[in-house]
PDB file of N, CA and C in Angstrom:
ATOM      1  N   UNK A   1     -14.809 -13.441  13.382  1.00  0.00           N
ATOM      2  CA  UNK A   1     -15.641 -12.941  14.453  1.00  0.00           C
ATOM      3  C   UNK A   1     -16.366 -11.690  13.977  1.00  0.00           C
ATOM      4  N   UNK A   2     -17.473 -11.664  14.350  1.00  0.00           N
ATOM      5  CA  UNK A   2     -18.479 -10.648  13.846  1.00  0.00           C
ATOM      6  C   UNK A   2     -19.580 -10.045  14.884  1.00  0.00           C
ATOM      7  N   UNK A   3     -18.974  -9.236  15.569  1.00  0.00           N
ATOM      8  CA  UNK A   3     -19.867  -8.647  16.894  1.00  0.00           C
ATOM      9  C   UNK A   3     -19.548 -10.402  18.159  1.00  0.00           C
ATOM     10  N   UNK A   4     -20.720 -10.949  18.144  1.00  0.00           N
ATOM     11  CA  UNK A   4     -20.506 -11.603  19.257  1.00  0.00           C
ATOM     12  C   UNK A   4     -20.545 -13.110  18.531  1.00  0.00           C
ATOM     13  N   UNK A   5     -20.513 -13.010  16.897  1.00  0.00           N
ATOM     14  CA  UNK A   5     -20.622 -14.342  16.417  1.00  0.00           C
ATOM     15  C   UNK A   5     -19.444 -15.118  16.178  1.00  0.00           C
ATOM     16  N   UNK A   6     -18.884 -15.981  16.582  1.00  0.00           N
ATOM     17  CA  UNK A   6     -17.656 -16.558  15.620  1.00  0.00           C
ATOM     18  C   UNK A   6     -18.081 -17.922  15.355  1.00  0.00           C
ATOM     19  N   UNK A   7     -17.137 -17.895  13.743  1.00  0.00           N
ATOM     20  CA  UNK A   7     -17.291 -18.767  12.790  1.00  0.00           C
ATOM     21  C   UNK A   7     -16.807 -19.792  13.077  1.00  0.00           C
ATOM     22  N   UNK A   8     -16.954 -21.261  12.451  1.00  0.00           N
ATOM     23  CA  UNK A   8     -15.982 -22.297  12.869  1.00  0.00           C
ATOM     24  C   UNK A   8     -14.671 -22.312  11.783  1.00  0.00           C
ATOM     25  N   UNK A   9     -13.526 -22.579  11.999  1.00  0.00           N
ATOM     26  CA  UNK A   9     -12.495 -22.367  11.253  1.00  0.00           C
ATOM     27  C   UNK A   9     -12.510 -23.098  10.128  1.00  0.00           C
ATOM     28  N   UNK A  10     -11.724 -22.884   9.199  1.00  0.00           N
ATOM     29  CA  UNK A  10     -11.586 -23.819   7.594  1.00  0.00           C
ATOM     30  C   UNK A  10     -10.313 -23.365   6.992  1.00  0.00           C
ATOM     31  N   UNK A  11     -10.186 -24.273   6.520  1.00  0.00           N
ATOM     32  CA  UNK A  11      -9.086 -24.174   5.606  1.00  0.00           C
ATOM     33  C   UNK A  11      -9.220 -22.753   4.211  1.00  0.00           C
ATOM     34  N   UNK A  12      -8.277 -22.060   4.069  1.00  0.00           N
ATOM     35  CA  UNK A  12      -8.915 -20.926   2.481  1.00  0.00           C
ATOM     36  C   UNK A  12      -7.382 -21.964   1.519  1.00  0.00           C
ATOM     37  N   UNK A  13      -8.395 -22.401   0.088  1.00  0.00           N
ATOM     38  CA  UNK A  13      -7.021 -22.807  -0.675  1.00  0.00           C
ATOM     39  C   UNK A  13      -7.328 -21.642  -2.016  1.00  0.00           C
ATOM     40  N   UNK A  14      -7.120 -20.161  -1.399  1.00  0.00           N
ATOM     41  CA  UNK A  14      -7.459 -19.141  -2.772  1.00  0.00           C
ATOM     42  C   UNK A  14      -6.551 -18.550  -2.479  1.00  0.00           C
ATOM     43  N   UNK A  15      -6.180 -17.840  -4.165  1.00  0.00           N
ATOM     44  CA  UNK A  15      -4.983 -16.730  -4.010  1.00  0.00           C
ATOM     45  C   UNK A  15      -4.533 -16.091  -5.724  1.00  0.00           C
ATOM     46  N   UNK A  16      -3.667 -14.921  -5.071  1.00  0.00           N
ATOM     47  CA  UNK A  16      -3.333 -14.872  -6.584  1.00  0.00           C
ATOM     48  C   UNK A  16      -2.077 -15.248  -6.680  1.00  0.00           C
ATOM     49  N   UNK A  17      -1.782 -16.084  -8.220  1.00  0.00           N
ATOM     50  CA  UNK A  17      -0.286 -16.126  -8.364  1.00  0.00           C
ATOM     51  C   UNK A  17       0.572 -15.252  -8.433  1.00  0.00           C
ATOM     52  N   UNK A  18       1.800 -15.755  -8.450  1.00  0.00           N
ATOM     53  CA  UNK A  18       2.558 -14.865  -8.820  1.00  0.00           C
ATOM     54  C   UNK A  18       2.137 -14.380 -10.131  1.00  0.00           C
ATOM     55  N   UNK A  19       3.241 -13.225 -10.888  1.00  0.00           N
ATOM     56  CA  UNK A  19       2.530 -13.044 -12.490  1.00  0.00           C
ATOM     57  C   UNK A  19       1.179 -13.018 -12.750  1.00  0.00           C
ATOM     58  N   UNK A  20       0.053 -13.005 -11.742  1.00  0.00           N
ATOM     59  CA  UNK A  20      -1.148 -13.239 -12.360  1.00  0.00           C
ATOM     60  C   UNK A  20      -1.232 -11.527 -13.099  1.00  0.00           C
ATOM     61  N   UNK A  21      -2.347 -11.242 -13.915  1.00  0.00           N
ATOM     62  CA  UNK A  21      -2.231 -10.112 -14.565  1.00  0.00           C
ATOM     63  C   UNK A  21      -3.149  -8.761 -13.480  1.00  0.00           C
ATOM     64  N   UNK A  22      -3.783  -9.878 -12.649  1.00  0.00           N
ATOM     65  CA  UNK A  22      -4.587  -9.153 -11.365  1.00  0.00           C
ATOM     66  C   UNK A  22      -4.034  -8.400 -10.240  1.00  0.00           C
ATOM     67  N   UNK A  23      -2.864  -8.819 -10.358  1.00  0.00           N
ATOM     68  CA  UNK A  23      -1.719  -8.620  -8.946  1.00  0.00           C
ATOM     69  C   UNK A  23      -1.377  -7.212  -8.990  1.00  0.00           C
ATOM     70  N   UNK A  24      -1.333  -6.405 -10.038  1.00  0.00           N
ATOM     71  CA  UNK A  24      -1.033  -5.173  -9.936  1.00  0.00           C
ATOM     72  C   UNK A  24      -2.515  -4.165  -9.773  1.00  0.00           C
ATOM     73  N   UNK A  25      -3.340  -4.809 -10.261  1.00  0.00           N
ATOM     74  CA  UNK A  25      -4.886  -4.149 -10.081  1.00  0.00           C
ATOM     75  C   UNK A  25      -5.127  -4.036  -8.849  1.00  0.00           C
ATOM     76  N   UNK A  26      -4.913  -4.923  -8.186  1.00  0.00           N
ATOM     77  CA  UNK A  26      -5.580  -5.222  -6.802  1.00  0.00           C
ATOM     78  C   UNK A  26      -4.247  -4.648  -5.869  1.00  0.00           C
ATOM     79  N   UNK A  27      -3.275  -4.758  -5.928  1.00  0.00           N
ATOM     80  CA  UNK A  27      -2.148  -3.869  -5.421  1.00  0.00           C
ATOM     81  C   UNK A  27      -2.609  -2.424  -5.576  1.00  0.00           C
ATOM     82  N   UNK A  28      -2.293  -2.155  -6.139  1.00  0.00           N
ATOM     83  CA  UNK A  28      -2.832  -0.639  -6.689  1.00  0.00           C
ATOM     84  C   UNK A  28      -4.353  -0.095  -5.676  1.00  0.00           C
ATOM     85  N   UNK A  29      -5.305  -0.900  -5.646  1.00  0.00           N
ATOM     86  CA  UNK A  29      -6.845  -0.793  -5.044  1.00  0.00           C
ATOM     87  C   UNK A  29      -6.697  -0.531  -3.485  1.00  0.00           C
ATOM     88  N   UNK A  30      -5.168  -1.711  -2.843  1.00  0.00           N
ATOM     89  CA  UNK A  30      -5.191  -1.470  -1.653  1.00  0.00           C
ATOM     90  C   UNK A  30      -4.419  -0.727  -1.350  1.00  0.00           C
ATOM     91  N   UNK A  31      -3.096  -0.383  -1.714  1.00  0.00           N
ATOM     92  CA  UNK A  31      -1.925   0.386  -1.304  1.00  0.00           C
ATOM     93  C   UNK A  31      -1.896   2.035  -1.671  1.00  0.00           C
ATOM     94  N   UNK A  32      -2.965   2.319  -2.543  1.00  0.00           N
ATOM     95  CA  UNK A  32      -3.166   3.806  -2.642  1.00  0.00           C
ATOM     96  C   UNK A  32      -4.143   4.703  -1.911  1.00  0.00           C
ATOM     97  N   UNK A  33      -4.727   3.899  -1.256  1.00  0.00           N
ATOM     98  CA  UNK A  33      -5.550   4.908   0.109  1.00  0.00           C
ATOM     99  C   UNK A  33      -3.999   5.246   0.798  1.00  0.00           C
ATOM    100  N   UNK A  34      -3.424   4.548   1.244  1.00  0.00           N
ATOM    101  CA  UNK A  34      -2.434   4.089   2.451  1.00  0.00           C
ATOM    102  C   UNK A  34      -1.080   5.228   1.861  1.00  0.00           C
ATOM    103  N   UNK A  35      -1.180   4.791   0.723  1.00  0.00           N
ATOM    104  CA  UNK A  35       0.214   6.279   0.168  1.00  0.00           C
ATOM    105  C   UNK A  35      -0.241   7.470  -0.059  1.00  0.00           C
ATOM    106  N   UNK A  36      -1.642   7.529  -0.628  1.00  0.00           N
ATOM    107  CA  UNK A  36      -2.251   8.937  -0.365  1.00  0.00           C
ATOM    108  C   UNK A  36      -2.581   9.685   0.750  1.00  0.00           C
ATOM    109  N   UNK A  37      -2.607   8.806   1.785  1.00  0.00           N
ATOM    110  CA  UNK A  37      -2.517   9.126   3.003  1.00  0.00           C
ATOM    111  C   UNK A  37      -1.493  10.210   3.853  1.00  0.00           C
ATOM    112  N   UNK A  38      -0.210   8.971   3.251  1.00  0.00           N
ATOM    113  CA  UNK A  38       1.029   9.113   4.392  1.00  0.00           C
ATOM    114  C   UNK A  38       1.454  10.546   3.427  1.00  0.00           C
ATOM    115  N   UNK A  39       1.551  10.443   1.741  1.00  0.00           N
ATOM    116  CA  UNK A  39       1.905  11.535   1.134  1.00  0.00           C
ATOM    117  C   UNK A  39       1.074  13.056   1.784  1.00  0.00           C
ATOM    118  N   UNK A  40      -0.142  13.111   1.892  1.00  0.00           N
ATOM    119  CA  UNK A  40      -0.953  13.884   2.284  1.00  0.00           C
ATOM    120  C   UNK A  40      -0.314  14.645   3.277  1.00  0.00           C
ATOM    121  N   UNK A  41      -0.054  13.857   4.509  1.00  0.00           N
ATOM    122  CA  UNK A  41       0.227  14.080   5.753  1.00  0.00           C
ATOM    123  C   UNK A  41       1.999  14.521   5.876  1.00  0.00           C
ATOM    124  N   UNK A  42       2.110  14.028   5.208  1.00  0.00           N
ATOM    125  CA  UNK A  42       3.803  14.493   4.696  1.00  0.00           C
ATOM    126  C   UNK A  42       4.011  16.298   4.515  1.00  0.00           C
ATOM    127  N   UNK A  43       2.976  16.158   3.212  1.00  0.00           N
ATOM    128  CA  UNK A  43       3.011  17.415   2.952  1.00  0.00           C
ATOM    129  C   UNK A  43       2.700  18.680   3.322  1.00  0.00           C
ATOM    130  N   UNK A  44       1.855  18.217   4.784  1.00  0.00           N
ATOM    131  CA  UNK A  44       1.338  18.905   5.416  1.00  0.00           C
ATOM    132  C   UNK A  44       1.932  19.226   6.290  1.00  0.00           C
ATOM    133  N   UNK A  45       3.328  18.351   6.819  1.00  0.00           N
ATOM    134  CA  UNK A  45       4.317  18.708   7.642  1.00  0.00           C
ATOM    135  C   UNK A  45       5.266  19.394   7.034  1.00  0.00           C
ATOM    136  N   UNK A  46       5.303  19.870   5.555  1.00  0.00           N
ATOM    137  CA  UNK A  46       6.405  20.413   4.727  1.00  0.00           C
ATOM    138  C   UNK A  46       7.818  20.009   4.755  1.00  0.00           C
ATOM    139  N   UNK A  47       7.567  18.632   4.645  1.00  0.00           N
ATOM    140  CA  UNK A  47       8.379  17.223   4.102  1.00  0.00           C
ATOM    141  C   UNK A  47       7.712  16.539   2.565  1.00  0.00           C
ATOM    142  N   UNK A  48       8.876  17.470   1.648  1.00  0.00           N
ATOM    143  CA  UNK A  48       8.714  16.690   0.198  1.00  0.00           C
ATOM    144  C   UNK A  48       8.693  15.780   0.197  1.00  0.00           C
ATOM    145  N   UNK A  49       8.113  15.270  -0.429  1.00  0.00           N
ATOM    146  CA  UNK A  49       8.094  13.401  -0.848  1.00  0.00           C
ATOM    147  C   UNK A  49       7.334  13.062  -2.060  1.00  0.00           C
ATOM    148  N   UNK A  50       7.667  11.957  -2.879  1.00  0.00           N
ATOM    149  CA  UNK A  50       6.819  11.492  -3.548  1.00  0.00           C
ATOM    150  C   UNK A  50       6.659  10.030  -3.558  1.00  0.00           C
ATOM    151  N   UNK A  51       5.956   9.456  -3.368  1.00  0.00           N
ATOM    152  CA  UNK A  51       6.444   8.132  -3.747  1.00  0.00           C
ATOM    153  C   UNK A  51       5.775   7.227  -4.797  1.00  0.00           C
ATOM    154  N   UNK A  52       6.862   6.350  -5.167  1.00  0.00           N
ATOM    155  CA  UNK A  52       6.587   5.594  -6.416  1.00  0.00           C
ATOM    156  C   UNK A  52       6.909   4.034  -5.996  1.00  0.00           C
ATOM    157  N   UNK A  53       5.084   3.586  -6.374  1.00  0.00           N
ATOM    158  CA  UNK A  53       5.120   2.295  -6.125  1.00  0.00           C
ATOM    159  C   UNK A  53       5.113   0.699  -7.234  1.00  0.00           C
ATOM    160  N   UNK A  54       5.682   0.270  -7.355  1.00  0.00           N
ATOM    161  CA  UNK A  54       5.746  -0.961  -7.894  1.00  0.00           C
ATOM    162  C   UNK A  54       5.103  -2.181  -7.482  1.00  0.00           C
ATOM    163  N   UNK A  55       4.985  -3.223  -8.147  1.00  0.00           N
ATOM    164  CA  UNK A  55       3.868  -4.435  -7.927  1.00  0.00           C
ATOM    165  C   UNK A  55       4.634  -4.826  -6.470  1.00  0.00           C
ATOM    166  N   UNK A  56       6.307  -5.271  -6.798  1.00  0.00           N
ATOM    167  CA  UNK A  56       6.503  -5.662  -6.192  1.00  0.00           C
ATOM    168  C   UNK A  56       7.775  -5.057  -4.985  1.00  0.00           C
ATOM    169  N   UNK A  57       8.009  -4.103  -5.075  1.00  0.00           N
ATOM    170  CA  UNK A  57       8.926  -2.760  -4.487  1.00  0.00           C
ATOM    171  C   UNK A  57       8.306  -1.279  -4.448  1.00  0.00           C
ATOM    172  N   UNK A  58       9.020  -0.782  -3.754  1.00  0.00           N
ATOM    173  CA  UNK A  58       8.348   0.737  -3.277  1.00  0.00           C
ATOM    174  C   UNK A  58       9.105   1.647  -3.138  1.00  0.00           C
ATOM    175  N   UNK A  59       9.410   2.847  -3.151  1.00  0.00           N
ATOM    176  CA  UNK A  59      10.530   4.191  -3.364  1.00  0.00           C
ATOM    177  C   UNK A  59       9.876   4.803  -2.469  1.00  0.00           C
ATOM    178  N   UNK A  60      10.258   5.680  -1.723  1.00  0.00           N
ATOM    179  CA  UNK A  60      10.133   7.123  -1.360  1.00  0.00           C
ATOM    180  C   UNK A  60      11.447   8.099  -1.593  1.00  0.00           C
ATOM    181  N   UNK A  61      11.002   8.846  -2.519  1.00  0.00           N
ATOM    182  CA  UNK A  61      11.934   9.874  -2.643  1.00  0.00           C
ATOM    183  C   UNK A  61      11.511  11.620  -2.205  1.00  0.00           C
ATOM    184  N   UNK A  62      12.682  11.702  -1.557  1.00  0.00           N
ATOM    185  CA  UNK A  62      12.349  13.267  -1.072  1.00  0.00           C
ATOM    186  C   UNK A  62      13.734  13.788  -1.836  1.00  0.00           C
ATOM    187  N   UNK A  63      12.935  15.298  -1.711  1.00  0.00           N
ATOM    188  CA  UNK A  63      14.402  16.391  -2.505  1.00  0.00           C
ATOM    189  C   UNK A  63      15.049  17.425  -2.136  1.00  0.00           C
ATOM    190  N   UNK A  64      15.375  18.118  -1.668  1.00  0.00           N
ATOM    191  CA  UNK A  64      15.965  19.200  -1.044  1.00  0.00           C
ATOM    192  C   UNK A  64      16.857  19.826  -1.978  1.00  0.00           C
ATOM    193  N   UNK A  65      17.106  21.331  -1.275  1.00  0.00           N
ATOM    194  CA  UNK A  65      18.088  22.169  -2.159  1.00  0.00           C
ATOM    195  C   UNK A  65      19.326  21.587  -1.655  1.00  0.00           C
ATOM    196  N   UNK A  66      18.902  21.234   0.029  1.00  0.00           N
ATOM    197  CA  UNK A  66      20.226  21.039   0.818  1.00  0.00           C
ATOM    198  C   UNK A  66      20.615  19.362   0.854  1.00  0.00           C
ATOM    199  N   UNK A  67      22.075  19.842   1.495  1.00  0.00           N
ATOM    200  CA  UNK A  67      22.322  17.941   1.703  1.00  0.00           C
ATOM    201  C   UNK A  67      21.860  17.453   2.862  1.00  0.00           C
ATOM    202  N   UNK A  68      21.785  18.740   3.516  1.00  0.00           N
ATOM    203  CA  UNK A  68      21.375  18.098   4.866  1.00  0.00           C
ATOM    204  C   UNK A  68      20.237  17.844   4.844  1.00  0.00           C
TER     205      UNK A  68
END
């Protein structure tokens, strides 16, 4: 749908494989607005964090002096 137009439906048979060598390029393209973001805003609440992302898993690690 596009303002007041909609399309007629279809089938999509596209994608990337698993292992393709693209999967981390294009990971990377979408998921780093979105962590630069949340990191940004983190830090601005003076909540350490860093996070470290993988193709297929994701970390957030924070650090403190304390345990609590």
């Amino acid at each position: 749908m596009w303002n007041n137009f909609i399309s007629s439906s279809f089938d999509i048979n596209v994608g990337i494989g698993q292992g393709s060598a693209l999967l981390p390029i294009l990971s990377a393209l979408y998921f780093f607005p979105i962590f630069y973001s949340l990191e940004k805003c983190l830090k601005i609440l003076k909540i350490p964090i860093s996070i470290i992302s993988f193709v297929d898993d994701g970390l957030f690690v924070s650090q403190s002096k304390s345990f609590l």
